[in-house]
Protein backbone atom coordinates (compact mmCIF):
# COMPACT_ATOMS: atom_id res chain seq x y z
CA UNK A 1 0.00 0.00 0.00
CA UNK A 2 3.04 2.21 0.76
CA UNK A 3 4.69 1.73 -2.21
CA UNK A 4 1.61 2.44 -4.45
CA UNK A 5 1.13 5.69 -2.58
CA UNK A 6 4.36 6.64 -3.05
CA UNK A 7 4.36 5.79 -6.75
CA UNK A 8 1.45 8.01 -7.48
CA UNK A 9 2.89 10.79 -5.34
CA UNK A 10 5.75 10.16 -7.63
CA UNK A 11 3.91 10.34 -10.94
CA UNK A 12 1.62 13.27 -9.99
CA UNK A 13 5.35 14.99 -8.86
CA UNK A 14 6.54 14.18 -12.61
CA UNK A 15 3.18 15.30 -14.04
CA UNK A 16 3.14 18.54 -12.15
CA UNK A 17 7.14 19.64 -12.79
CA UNK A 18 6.52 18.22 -16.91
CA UNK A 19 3.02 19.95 -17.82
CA UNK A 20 3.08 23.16 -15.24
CA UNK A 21 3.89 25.25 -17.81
CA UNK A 22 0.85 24.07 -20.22
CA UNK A 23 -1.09 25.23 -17.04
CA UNK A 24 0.48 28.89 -16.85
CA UNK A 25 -0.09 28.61 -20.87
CA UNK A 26 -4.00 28.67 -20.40
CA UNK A 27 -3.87 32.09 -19.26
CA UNK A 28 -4.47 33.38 -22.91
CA UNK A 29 -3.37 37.13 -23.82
CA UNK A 30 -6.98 38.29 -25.03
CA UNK A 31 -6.92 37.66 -29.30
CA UNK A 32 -8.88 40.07 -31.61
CA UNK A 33 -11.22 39.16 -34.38
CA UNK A 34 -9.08 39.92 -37.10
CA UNK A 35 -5.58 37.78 -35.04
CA UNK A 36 -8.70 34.78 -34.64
CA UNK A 37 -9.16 34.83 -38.62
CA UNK A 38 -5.35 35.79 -39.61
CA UNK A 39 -3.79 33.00 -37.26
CA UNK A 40 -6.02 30.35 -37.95
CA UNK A 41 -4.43 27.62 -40.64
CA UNK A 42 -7.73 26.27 -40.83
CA UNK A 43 -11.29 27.90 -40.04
CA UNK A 44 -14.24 25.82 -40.68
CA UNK A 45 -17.75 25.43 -39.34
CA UNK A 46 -18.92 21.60 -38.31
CA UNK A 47 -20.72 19.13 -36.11
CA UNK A 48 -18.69 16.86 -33.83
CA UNK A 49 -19.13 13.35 -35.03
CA UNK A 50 -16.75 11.35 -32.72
CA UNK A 51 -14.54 12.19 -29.36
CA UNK A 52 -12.10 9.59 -28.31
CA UNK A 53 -8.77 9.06 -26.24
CA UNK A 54 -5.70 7.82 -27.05
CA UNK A 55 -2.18 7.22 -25.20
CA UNK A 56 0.92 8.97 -27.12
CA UNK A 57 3.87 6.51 -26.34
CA UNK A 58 6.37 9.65 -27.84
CA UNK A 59 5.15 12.05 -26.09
CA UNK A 60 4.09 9.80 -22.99
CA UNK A 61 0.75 11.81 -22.50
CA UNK A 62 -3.19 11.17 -23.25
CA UNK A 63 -4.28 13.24 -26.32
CA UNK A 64 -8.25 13.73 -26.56
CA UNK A 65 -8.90 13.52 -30.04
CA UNK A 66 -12.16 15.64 -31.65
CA UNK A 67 -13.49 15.01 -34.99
CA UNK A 68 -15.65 17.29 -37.16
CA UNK A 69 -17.30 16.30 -40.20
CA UNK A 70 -20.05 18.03 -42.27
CA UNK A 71 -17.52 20.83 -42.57
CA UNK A 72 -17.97 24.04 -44.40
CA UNK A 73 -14.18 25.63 -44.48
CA UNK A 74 -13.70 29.05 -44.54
CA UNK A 75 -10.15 28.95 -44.69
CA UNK A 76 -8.17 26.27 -45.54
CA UNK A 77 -8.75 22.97 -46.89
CA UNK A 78 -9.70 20.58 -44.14
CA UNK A 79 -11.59 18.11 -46.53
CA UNK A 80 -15.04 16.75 -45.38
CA UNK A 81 -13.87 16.03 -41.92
CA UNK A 82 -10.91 16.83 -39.74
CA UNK A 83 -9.78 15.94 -36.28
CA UNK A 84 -8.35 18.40 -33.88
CA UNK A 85 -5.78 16.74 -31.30
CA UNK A 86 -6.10 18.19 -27.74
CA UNK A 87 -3.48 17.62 -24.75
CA UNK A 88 -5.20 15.28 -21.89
CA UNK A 89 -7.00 12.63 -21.00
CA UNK A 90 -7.17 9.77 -19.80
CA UNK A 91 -3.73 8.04 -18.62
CA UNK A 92 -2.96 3.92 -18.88
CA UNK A 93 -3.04 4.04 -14.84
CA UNK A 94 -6.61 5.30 -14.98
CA UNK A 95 -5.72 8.52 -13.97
CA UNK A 96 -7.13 11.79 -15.83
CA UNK A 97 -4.88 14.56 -16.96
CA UNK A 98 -7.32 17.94 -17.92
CA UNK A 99 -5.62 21.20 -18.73
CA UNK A 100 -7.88 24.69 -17.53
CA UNK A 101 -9.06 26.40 -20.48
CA UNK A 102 -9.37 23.71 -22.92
CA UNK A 103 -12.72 23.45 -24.69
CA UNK A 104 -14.55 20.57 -23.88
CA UNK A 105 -17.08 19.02 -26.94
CA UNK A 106 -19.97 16.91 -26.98
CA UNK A 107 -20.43 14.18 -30.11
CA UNK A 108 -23.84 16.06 -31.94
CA UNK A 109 -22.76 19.47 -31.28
CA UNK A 110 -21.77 22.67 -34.31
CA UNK A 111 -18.94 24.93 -34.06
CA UNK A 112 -16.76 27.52 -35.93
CA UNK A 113 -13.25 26.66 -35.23
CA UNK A 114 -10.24 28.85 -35.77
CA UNK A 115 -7.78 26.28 -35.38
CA UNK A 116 -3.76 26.28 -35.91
CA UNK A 117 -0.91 24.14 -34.48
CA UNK A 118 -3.07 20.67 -34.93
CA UNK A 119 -0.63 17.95 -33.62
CA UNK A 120 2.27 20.51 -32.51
CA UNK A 121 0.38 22.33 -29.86
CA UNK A 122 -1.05 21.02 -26.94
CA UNK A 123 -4.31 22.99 -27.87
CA UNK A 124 -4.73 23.65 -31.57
CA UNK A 125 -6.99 26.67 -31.38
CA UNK A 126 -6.16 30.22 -31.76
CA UNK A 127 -6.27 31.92 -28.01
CA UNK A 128 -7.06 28.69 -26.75
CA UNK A 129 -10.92 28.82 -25.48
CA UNK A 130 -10.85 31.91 -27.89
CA UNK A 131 -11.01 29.74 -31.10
CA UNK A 132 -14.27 28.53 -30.39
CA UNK A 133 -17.57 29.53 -31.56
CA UNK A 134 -21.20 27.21 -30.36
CA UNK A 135 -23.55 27.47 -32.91
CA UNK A 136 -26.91 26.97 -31.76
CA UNK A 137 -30.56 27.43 -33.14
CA UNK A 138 -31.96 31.18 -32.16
CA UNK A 139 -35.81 29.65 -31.31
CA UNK A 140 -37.10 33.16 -31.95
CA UNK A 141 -36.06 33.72 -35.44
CA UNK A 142 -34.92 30.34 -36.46
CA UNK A 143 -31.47 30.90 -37.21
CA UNK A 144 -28.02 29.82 -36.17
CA UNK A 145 -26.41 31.75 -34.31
CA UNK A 146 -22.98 31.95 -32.49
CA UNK A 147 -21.96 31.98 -28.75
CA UNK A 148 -17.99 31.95 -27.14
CA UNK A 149 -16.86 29.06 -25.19
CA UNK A 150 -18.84 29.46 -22.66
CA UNK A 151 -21.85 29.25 -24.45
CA UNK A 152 -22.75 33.39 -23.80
CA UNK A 153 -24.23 34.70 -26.87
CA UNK A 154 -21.72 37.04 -29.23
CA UNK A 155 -24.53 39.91 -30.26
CA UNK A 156 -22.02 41.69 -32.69
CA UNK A 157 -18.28 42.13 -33.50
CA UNK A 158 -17.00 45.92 -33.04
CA UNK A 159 -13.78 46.88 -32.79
CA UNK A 160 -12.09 44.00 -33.41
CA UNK A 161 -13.82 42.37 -30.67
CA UNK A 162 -17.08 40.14 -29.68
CA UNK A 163 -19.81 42.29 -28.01
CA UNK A 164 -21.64 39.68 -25.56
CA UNK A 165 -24.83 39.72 -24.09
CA UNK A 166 -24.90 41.96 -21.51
CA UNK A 167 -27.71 44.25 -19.51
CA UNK A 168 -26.79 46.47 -22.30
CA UNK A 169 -27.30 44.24 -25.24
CA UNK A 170 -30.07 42.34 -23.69
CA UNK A 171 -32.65 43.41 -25.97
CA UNK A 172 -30.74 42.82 -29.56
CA UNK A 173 -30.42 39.45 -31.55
CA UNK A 174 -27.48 37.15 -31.23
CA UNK A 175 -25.00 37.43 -34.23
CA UNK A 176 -26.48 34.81 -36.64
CA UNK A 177 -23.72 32.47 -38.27
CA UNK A 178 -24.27 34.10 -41.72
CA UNK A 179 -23.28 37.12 -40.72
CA UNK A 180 -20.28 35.99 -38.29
CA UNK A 181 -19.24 33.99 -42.08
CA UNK A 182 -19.36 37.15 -43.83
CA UNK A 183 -17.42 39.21 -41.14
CA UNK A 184 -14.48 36.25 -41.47
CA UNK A 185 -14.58 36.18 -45.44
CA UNK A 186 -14.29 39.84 -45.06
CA UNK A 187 -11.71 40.14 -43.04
CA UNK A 188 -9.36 37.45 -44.66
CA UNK A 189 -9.71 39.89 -47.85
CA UNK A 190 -9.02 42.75 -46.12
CA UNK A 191 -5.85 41.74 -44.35
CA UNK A 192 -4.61 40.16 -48.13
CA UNK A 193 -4.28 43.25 -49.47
């Protein structure tokens, strides 16, 4: 009993000294709009079709690997599907590494990702929970619209930045999806020239 408490006292030593600096890394500087759509290799809007785990021998950590298919790229050519590999998971001792700030998924839902540094970063989305947009159904009008991480609807973009609902937007309509795709294929144009 000893000796298995001191192993994992061990290996949660190791873990803490090898990934503490992924942990400082989730404290994002704040991205605009325009770095979001200018960093991104890849942006594309899809549904999540399959979430699993997997155990990297080289890199001896648990990689959490998200797949989107029905895609409609922005930028980029992703094909019909891509998967987006994410530091953590679950370890082969049962343990469960999780990083703060990583977006978590759930198989059936739609997102706009602004993603860059797939398989070289151990989160390959611009500004971390920053390259993330939920999509979800506005019941009122009927349209898609788009909310951050955190699932707090973006009402406009001004400034270079997301406007959120607030007691100061409460009374306008979430940015619909349309328009958030027209704002990126605007940008990228702007910022080729």
């Amino acid at each position: 009993m000893l000796c298995a408490l001191a192993t994992i006292r061990a290996l949660l030593l190791a873990l803490f000294c090898t990934w503490s600096s992924f942990v400082y890394a989730t404290s994002a500087v704040e991205v605009t709009f325009t770095d979001l759509v200018t960093q991104a290799d890849v942006i594309a809007v899809g549904t999540v079709t399959e979430i699993r785990e997997q155990w990297d021998a080289e890199k001896k950590a648990p990689l959490t690997l998200v797949t989107f298919s029905n895609l409609t790229a922005v930028k980029g050519s992703p094909g019909s599907s891509f998967t987006l590999e994410f530091l953590g998971g679950t370890m082969p001792n049962g343990l469960v590494m999780m990083i703060p700030g990583i977006p978590k998924f759930t198989v059936g839902e739609k997102a706009v990702v602004f993603s860059a540094g797939n398989r070289r970063d151990f989160c390959p989305l611009v500004g971390i929970w920053q390259g993330v947009l939920r999509v979800v159904i506005d019941p009122q009008r009927g349209v898609e619209t788009v909310s951050d991480n955190f699932h707090v609807p973006v009402m406009k973009i001004e400034g270079g930045k997301f406007v959120k609902r607030s007691p100061d937007t409460a009374t306008q309509s979430p940015l619909s999806l349309s328009a958030l795709l027209q704002t990126i294929q605007h940008t990228m144009q702007s910022s080729s020239h």
